[in-house]
Protein backbone atom coordinates (compact mmCIF):
# COMPACT_ATOMS: atom_id res chain seq x y z
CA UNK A 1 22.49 30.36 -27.06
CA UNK A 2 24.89 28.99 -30.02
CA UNK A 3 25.82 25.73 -30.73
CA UNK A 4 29.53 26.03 -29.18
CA UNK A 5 28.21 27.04 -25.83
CA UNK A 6 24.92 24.56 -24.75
CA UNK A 7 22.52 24.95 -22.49
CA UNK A 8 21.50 22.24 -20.03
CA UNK A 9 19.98 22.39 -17.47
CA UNK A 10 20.00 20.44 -13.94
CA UNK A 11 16.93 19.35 -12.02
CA UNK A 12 17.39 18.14 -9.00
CA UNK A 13 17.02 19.02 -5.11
CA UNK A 14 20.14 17.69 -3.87
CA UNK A 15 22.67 20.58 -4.29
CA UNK A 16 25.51 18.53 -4.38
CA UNK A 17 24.07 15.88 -6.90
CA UNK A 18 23.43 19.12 -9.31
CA UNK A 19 27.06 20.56 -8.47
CA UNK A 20 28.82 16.99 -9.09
CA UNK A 21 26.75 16.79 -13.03
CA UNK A 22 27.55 20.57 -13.45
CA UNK A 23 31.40 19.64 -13.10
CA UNK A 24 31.53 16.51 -14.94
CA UNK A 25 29.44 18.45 -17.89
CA UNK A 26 31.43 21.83 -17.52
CA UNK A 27 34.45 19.45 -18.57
CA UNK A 28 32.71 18.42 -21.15
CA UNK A 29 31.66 22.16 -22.48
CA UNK A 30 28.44 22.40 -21.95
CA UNK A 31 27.01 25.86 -20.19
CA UNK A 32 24.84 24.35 -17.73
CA UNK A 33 22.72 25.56 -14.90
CA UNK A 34 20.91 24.31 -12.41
CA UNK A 35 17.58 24.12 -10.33
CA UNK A 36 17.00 22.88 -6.85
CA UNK A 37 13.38 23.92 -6.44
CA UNK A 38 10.68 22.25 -8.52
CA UNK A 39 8.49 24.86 -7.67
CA UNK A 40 10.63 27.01 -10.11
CA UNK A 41 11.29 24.96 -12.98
CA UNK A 42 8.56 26.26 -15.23
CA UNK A 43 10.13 29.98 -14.53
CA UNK A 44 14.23 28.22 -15.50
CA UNK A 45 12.87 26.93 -18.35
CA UNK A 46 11.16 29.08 -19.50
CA UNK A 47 14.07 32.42 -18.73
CA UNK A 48 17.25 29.93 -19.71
CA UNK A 49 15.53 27.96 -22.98
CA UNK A 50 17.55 24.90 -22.49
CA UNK A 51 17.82 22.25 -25.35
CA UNK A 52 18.57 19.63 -22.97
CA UNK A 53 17.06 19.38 -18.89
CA UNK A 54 18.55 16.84 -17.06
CA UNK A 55 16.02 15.74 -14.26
CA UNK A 56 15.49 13.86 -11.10
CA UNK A 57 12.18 11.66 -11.22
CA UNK A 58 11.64 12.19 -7.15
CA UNK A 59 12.11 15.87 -6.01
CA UNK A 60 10.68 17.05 -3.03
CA UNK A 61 7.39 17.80 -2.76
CA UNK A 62 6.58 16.76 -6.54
CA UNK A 63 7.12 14.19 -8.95
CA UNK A 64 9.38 14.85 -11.85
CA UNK A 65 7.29 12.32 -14.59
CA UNK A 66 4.49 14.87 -13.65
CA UNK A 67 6.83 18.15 -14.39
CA UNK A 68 7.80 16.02 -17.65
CA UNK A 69 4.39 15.24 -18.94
CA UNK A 70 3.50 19.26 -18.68
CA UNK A 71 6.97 20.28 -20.31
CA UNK A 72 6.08 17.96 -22.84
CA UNK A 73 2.38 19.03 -23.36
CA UNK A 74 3.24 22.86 -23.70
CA UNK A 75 4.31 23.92 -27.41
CA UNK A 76 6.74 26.56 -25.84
CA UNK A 77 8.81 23.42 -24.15
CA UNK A 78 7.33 20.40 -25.79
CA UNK A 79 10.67 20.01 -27.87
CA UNK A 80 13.40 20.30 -25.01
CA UNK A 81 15.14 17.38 -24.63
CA UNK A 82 14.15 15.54 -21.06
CA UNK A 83 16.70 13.60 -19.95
CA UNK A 84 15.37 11.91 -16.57
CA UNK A 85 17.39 9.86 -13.82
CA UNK A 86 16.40 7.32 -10.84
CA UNK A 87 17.32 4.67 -8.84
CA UNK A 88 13.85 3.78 -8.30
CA UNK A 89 13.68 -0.42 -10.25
CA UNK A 90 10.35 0.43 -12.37
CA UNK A 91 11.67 4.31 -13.24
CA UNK A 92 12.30 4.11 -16.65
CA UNK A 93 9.27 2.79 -17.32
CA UNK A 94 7.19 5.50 -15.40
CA UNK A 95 9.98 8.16 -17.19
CA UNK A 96 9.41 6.78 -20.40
CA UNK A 97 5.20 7.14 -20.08
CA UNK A 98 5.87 10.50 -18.65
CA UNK A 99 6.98 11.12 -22.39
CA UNK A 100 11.07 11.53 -21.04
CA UNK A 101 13.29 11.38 -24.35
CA UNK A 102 16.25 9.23 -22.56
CA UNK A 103 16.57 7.89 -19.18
CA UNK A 104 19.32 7.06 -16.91
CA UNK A 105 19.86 4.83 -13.98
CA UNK A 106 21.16 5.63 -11.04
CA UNK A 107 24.32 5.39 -10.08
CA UNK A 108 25.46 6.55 -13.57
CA UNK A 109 28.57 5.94 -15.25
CA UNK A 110 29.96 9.48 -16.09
CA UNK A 111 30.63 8.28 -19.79
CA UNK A 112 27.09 6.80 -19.89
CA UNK A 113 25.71 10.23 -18.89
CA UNK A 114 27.95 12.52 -21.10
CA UNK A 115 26.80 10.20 -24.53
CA UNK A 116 23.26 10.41 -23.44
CA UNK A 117 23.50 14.21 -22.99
CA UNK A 118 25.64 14.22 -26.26
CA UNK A 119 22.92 12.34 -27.79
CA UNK A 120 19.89 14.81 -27.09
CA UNK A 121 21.92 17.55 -28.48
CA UNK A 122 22.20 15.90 -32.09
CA UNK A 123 18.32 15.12 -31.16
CA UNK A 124 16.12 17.48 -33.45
C-alpha cells in the first residue's frame, strides 16, 4: 500500500450502503474495499491492512463499538484509523467510549464524509 493509492475499508452489512461509500470514495481516489460480514472483519483487516475502516455501529448479529474496542486493544490494529457511523441519537457517544477516532452521523453529507476520511489519513 503507498500513499497515492489508500486503503479503506467499508464495514457495513447493507451491500448497497458499502457500494454507495465505495463510489463516492473511488471518486475521491481512495482504493477501498469492503466487508458485509462482521464475522470476518478481524480476517479483512488483518489480510488488507487498512489505514482507515469506515464502520457501521449496528451490524447484524454484533455491535460495531464492541469490534472497535478489540481493534483498538490489539497492537497489530490498535493504530488503524476507526471511522464509525449511526443514526442511532446517543451514537457518538457510545462510538467515542468504544475508543472510535471520528464519528459520523447518519445521513452524511458526502463532503462531511470525504474530509473526515481525508482527515484520518493525515492522522499519525
Amino acid at each position: 500500500m503507498n500513499a497515492n493509492n489508500p486503503e479503506v475499508l467499508l464495514i457495513d452489512d447493507d451491500r448497497d450502503i458499502c457500494r454507495m461509500m465505495e463510489s463516492i470514495l473511488k471518486q475521491a481516489g481512495f482504493h477501498v474495499q469492503y466487508c458485509l460480514s462482521p464475522e470476518r472483519v478481524h480476517q479483512y483487516v488483518l489480510t488488507l491492512k487498512p489505514r482507515v475502516i469506515v464502520m457501521d455501529m449496528f451490524l447484524s448479529g454484533m455491535d460495531g463499538t464492541d469490534i472497535c474496542r478489540k481493534l483498538k486493544s490489539d497492537p497489530h490494529t490498535s493504530g488503524i484509523q476507526i471511522i464509525m457511523m449511526s443514526a442511532h441519537p446517543d451514537a457518538e457517544q457510545l462510538c467515542r467510549s468504544a475508543l472510535a477516532d471520528q464519528f459520523i452521523s447518519k445521513p452524511f453529507d458526502i463532503d462531511d464524509f470525504l474530509d473526515k476520511v481525508k482527515a484520518a489519513f493525515a492522522s499519525p
